[in-house]
Protein backbone atom coordinates (compact mmCIF):
# COMPACT_ATOMS: atom_id res chain seq x y z
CA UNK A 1 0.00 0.00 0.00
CA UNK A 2 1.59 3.57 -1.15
CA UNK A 3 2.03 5.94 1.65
CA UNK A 4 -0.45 8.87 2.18
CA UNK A 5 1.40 12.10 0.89
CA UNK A 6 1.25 14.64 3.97
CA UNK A 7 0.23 18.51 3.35
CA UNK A 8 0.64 21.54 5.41
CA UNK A 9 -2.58 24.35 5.69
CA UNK A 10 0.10 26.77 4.28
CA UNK A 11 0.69 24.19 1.05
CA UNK A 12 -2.65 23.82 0.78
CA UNK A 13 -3.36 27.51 0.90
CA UNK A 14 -0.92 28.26 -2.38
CA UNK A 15 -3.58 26.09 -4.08
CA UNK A 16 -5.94 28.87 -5.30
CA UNK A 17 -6.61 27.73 -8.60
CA UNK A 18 -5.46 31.31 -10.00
CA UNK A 19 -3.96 30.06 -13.19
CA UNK A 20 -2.63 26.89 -11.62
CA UNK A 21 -3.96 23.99 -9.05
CA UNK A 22 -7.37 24.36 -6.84
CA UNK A 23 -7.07 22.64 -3.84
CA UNK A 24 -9.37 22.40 -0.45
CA UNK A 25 -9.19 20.72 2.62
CA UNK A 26 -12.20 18.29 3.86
CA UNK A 27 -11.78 16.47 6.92
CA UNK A 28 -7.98 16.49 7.01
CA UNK A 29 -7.84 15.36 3.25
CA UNK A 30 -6.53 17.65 0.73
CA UNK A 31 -8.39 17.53 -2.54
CA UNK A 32 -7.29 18.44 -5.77
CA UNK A 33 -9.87 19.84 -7.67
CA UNK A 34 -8.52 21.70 -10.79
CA UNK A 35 -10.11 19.44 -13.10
CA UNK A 36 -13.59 18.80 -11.50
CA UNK A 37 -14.42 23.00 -11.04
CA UNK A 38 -16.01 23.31 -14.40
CA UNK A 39 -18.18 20.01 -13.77
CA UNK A 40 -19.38 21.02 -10.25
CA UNK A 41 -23.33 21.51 -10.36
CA UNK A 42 -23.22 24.61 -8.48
CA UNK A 43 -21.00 26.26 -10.18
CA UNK A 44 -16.97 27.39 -10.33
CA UNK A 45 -17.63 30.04 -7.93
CA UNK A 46 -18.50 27.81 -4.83
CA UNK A 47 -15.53 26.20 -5.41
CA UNK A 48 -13.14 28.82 -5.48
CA UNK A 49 -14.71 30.48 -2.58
CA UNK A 50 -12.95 28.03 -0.91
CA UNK A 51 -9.58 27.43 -2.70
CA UNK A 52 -6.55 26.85 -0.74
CA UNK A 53 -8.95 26.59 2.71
CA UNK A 54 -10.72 24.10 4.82
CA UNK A 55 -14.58 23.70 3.31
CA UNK A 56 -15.39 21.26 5.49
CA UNK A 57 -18.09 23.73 7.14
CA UNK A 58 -18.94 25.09 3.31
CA UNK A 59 -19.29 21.19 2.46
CA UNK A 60 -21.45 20.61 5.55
CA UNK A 61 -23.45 23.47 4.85
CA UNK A 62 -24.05 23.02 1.42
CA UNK A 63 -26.88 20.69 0.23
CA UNK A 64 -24.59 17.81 -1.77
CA UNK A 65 -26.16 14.51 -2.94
CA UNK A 66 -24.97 11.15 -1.33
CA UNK A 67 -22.63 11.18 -4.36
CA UNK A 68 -20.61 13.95 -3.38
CA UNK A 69 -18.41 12.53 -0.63
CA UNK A 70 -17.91 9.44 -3.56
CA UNK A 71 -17.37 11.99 -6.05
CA UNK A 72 -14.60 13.85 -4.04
CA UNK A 73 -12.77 10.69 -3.13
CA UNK A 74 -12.01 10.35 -6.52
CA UNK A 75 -9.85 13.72 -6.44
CA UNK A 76 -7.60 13.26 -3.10
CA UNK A 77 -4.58 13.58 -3.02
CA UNK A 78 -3.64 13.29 0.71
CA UNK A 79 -4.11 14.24 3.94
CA UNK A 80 -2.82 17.17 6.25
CA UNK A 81 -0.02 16.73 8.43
CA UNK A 82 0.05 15.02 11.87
CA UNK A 83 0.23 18.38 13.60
CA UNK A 84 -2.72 20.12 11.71
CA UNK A 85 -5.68 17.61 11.74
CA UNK A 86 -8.64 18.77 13.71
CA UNK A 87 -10.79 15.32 12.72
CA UNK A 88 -10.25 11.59 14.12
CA UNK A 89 -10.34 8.51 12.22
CA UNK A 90 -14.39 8.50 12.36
CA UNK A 91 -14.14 12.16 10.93
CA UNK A 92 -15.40 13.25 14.19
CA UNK A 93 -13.71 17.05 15.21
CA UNK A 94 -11.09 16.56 17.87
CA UNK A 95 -11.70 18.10 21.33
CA UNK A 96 -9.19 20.81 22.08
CA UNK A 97 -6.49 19.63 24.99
CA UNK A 98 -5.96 21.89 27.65
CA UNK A 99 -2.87 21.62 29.11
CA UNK A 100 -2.54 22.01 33.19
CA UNK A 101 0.10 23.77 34.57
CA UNK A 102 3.10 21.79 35.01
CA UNK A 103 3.33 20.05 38.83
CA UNK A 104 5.02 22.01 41.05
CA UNK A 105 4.11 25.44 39.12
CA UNK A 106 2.80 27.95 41.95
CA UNK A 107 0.69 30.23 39.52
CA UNK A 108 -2.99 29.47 39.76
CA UNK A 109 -5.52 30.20 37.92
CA UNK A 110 -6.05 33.43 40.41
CA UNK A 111 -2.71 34.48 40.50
CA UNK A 112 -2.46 34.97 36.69
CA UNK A 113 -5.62 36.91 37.23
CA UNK A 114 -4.64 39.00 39.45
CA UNK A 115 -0.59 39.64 37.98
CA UNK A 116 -2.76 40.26 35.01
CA UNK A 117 -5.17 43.06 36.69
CA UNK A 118 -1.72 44.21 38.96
CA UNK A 119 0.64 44.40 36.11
């Protein structure tokens, strides 16, 4: 099995389509689109509204057919890096980590309040 080719949001985002390659971002997979603009039903315009971003909200939004998630797989290319994914495995958005303060750190919650209001 060929390995997945890994992306970063700022490769992604030099994707525009302007006289060159169209690329978005759906779930984590990057999606090469150049060639299927002219056949989308709704139009070039929705899809370069969101060249060189993440649609996955446009996508979501947007009233596709069953067909379009089939349609798409055809035309990825890979995936975003480790580092950048916001989606699991399931394609179900990550929860943010919030990272506690490291043991044996004596600023609390109230004094970074208050050196905040002091200072």
């Amino acid at each position: 099995m060929a390995e997945v080719k890994k992306y970063t949001m700022a490769e992604v985002a030099q994707n525009k389509g302007k006289n060159g390659p169209l690329w978005i971002v759906y779930k984590d997979g990057v999606y090469d689109l150049t060639k299927y603009t002219a056949e989308h039903p709704g139009g070039v315009d929705s899809i370069v509204d969101e060249a060189g971003t993440d649609a996955t909200k446009a996508f979501d939004e947007s009233a596709h057919t069953p067909d379009a998630k089939v349609i798409m797989a055809k035309y990825k290319i890979g995936e975003l890096v480790e580092e950048e994914k916001r989606y699991d495995a399931n394609g179900k958005k990550k929860k943010k980590v919030v990272q506690a303060a490291p043991e044996g750190s004596s600023r609390s919650c109230m004094s970074v309040i208050t050196c905040g209001l002091v200072g």
